[in-house]
N, C-alpha and C. Protein backbone atom coordinates (compact mmCIF):
# COMPACT_ATOMS: atom_id res chain seq x y z
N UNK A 1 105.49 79.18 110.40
CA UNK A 1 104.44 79.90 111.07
C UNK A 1 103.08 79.51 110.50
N UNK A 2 103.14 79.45 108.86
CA UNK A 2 101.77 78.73 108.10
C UNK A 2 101.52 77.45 109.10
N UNK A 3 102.23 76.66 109.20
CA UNK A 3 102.00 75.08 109.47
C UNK A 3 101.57 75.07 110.75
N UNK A 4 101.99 76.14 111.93
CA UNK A 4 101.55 76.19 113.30
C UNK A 4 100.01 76.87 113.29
N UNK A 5 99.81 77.65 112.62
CA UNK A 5 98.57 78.73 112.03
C UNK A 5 97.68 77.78 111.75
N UNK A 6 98.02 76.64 110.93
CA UNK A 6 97.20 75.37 110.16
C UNK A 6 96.55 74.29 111.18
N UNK A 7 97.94 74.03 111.99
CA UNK A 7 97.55 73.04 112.89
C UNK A 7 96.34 73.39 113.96
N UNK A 8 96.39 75.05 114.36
CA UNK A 8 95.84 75.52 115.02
C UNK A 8 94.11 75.26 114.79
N UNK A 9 94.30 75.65 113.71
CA UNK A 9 92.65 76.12 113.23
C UNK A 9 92.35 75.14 112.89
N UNK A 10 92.97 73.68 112.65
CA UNK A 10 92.55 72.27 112.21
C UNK A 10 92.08 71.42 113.87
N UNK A 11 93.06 71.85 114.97
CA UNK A 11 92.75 71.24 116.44
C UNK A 11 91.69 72.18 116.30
N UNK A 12 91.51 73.62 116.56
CA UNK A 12 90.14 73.96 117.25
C UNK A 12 89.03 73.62 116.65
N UNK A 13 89.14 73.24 115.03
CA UNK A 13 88.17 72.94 114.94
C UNK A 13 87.48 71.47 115.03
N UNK A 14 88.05 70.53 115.37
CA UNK A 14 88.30 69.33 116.05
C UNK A 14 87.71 69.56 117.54
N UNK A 15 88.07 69.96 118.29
CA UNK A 15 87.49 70.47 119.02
C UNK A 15 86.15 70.90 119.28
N UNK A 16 85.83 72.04 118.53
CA UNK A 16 84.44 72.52 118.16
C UNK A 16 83.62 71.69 118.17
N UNK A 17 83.95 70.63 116.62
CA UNK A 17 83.47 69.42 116.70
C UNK A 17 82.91 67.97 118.04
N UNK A 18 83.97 68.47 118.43
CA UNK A 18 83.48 67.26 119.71
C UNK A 18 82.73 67.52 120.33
N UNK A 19 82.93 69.24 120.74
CA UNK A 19 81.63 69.84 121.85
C UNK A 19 80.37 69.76 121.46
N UNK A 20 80.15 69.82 120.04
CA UNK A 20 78.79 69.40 119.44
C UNK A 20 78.48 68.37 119.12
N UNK A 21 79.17 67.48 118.98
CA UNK A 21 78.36 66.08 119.45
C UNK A 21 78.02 65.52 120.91
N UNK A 22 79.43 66.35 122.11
CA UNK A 22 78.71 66.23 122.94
C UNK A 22 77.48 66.50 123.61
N UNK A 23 77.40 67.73 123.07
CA UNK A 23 75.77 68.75 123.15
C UNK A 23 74.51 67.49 122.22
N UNK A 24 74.97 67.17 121.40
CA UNK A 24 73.87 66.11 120.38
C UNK A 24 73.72 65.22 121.31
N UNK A 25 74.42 64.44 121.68
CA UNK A 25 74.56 62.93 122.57
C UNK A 25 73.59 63.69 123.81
N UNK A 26 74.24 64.33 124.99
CA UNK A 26 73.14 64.92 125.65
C UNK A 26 72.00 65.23 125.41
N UNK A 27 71.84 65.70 124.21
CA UNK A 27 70.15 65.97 124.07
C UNK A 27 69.91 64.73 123.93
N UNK A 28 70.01 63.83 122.64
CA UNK A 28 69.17 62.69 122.26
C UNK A 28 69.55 61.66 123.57
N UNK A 29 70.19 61.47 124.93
CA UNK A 29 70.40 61.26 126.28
C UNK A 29 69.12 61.40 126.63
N UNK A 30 69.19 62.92 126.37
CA UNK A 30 67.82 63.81 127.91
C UNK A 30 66.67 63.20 126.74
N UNK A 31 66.53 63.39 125.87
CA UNK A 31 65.05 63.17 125.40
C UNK A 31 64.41 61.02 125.43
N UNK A 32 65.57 60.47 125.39
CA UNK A 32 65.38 59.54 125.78
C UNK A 32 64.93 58.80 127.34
N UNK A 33 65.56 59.49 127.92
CA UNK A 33 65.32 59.43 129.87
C UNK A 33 64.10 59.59 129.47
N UNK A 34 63.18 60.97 129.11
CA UNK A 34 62.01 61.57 129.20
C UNK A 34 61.12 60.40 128.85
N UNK A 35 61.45 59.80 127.45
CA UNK A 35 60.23 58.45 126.97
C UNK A 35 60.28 57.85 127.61
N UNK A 36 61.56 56.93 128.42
CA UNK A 36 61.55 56.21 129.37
C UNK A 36 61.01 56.45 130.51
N UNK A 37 61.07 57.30 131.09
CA UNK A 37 60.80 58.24 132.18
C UNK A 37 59.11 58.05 132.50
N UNK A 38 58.28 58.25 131.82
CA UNK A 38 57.27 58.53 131.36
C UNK A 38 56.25 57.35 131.03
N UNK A 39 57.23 56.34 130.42
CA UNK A 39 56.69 54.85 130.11
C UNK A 39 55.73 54.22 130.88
N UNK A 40 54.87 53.72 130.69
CA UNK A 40 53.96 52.85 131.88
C UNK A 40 54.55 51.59 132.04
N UNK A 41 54.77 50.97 130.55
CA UNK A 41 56.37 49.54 131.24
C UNK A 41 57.34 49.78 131.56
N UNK A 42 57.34 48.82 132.48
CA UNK A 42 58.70 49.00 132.92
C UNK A 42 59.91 48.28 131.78
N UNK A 43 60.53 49.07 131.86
CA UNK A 43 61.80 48.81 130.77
C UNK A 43 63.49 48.82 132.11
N UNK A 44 64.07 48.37 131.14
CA UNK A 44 65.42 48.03 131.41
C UNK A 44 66.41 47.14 131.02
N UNK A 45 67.68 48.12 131.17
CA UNK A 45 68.60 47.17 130.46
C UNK A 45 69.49 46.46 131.15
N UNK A 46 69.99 45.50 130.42
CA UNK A 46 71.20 44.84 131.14
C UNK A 46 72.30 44.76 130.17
N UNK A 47 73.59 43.89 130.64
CA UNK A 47 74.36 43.57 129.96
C UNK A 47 74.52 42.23 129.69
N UNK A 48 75.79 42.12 129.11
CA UNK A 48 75.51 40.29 128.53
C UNK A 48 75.73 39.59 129.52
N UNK A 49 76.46 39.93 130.62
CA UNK A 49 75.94 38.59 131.71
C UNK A 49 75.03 38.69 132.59
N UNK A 50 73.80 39.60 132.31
CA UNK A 50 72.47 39.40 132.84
C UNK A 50 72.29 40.73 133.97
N UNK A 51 73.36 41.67 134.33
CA UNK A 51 74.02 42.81 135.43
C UNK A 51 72.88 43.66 134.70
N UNK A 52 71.89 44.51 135.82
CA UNK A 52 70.95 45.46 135.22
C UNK A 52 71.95 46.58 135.06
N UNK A 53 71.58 47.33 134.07
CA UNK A 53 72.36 48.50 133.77
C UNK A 53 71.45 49.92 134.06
N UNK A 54 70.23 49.70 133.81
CA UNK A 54 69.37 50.86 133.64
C UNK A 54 68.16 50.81 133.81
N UNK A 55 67.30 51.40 134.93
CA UNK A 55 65.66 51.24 134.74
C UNK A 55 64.94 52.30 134.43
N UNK A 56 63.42 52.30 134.37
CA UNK A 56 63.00 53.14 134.51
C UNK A 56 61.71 53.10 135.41
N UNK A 57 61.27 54.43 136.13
CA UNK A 57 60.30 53.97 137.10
C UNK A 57 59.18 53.37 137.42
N UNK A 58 58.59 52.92 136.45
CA UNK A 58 57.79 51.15 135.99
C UNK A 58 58.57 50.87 136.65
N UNK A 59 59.71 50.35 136.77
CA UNK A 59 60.32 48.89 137.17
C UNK A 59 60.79 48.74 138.38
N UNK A 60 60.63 50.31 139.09
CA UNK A 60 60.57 50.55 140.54
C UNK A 60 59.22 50.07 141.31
N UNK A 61 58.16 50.85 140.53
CA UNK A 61 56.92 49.94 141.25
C UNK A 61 56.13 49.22 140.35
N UNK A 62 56.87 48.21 139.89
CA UNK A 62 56.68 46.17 139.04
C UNK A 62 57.28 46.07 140.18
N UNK A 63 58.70 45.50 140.74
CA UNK A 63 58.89 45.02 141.66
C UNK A 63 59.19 45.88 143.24
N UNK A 64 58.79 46.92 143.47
CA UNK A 64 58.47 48.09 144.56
C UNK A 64 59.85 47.73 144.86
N UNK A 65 60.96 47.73 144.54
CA UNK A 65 62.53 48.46 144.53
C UNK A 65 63.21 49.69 144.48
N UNK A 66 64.10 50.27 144.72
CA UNK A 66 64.31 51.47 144.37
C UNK A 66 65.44 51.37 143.47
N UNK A 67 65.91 52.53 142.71
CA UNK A 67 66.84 51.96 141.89
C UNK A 67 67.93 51.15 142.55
N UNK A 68 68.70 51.99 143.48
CA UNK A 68 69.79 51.34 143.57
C UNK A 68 69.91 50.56 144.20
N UNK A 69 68.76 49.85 144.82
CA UNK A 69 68.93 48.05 145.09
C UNK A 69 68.96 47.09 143.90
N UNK A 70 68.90 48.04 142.43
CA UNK A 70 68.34 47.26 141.47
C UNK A 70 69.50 46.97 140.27
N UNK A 71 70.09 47.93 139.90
CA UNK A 71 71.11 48.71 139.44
C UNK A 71 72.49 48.08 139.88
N UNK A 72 73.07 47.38 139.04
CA UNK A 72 74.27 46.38 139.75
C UNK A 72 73.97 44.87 139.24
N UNK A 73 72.57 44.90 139.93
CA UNK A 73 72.36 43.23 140.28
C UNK A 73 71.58 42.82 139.29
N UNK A 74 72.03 41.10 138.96
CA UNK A 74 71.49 40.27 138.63
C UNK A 74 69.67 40.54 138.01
N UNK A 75 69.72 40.30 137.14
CA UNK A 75 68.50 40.19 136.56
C UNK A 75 67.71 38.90 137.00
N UNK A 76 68.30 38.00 136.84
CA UNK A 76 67.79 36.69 137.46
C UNK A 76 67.03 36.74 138.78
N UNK A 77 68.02 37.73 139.75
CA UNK A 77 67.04 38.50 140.99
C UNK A 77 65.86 38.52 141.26
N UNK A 78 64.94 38.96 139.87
CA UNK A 78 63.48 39.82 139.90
C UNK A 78 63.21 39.12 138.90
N UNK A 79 63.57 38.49 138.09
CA UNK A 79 62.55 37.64 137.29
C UNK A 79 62.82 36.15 137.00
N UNK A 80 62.02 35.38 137.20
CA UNK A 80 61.85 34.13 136.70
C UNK A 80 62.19 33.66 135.39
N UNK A 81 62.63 33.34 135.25
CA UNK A 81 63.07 32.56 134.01
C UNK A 81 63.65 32.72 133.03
N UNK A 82 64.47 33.48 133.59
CA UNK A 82 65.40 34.53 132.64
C UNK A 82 67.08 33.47 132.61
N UNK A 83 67.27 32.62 133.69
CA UNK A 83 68.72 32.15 133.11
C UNK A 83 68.54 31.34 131.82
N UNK A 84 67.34 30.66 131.87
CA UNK A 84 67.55 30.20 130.63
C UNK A 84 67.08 30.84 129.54
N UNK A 85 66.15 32.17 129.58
CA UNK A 85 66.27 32.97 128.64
C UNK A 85 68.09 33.68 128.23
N UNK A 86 68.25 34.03 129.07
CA UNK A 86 69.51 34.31 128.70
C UNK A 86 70.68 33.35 127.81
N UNK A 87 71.00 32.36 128.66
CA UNK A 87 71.71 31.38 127.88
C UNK A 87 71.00 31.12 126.48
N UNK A 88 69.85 30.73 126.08
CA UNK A 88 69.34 30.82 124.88
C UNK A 88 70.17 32.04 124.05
N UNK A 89 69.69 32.98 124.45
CA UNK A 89 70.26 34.42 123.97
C UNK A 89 71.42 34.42 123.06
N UNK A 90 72.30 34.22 124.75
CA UNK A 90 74.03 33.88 123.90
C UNK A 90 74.23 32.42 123.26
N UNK A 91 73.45 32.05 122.84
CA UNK A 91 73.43 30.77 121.93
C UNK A 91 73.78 31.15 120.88
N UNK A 92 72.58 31.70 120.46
CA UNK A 92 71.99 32.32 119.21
C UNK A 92 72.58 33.30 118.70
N UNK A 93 73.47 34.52 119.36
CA UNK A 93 74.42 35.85 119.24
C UNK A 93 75.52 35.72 120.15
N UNK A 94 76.35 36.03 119.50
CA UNK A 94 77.90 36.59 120.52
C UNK A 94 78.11 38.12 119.49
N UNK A 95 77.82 38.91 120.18
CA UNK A 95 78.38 40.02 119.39
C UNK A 95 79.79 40.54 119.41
N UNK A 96 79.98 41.23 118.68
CA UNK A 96 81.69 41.30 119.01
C UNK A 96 81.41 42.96 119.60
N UNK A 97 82.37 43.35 120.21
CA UNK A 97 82.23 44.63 121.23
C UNK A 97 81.88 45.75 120.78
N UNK A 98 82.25 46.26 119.69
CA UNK A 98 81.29 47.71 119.25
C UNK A 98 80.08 47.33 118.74
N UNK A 99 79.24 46.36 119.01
CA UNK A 99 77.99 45.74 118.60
C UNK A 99 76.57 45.71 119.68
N UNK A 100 76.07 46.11 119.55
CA UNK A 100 75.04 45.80 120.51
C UNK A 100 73.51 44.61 119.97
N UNK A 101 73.33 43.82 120.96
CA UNK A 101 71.80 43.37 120.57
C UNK A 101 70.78 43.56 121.85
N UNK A 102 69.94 43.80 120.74
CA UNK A 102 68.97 44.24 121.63
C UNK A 102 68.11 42.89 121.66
N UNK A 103 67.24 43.04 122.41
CA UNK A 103 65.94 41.36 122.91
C UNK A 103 64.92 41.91 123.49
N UNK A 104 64.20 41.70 123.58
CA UNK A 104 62.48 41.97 123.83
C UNK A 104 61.95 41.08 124.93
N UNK A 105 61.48 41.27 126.22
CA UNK A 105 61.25 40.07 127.00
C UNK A 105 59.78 40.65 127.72
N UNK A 106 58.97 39.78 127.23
CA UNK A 106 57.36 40.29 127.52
C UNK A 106 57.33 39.59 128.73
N UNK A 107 56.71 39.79 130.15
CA UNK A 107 57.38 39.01 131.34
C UNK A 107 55.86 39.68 131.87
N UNK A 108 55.24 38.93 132.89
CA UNK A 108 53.78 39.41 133.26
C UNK A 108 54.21 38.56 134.86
């Protein structure tokens, strides 16, 4: 009965645990949208084969798109000179999967 009593109060609090990082992750989420949100550049991300992942509304009116014509597709799409920025990229880094890199691309 100890060991079921034990297990108990060791899952809920496991539990507990998760709900508050989910609550953490959501906030530092929402407060991030907001900087982005707010930004006068346009920002956005992609992934490693160039697929936009994320904008923000700068980058709706930089190229007067709406997201979800944008969101999916090709980066190469909307900017110039990015395949061979890219390939450079993965020259230089292959990250392995729990890794992220980040890159900076000043584009006028």
């Amino acid at each position: 009965m100890l060991a079921l009593a034990m297990t108990g109060l060791m899952l809920g609090a496991v539990v507990s645990e998760r709900h508050r990082l989910l609550r953490v992750l959501a906030e530092s989420e929402s407060r991030r949208r907001a900087v982005l949100n707010t930004a006068r550049d346009g920002v956005l991300t992609i992934d490693a084969r160039g697929r936009i992942q994320s904008i923000n509304p700068a980058v709706e009116q930089l190229f007067g798109l709406p997201e979800g014509l944008l969101i999916g597709h090709d980066v190469r799409e909307i900017v110039d000179g990015v395949p061979d920025l890219l390939a450079r990229m993965s020259r230089i880094t292959c990250p392995r999967a729990a890794e992220t890199t980040t890159w900076e691309l000043d584009a006028r």
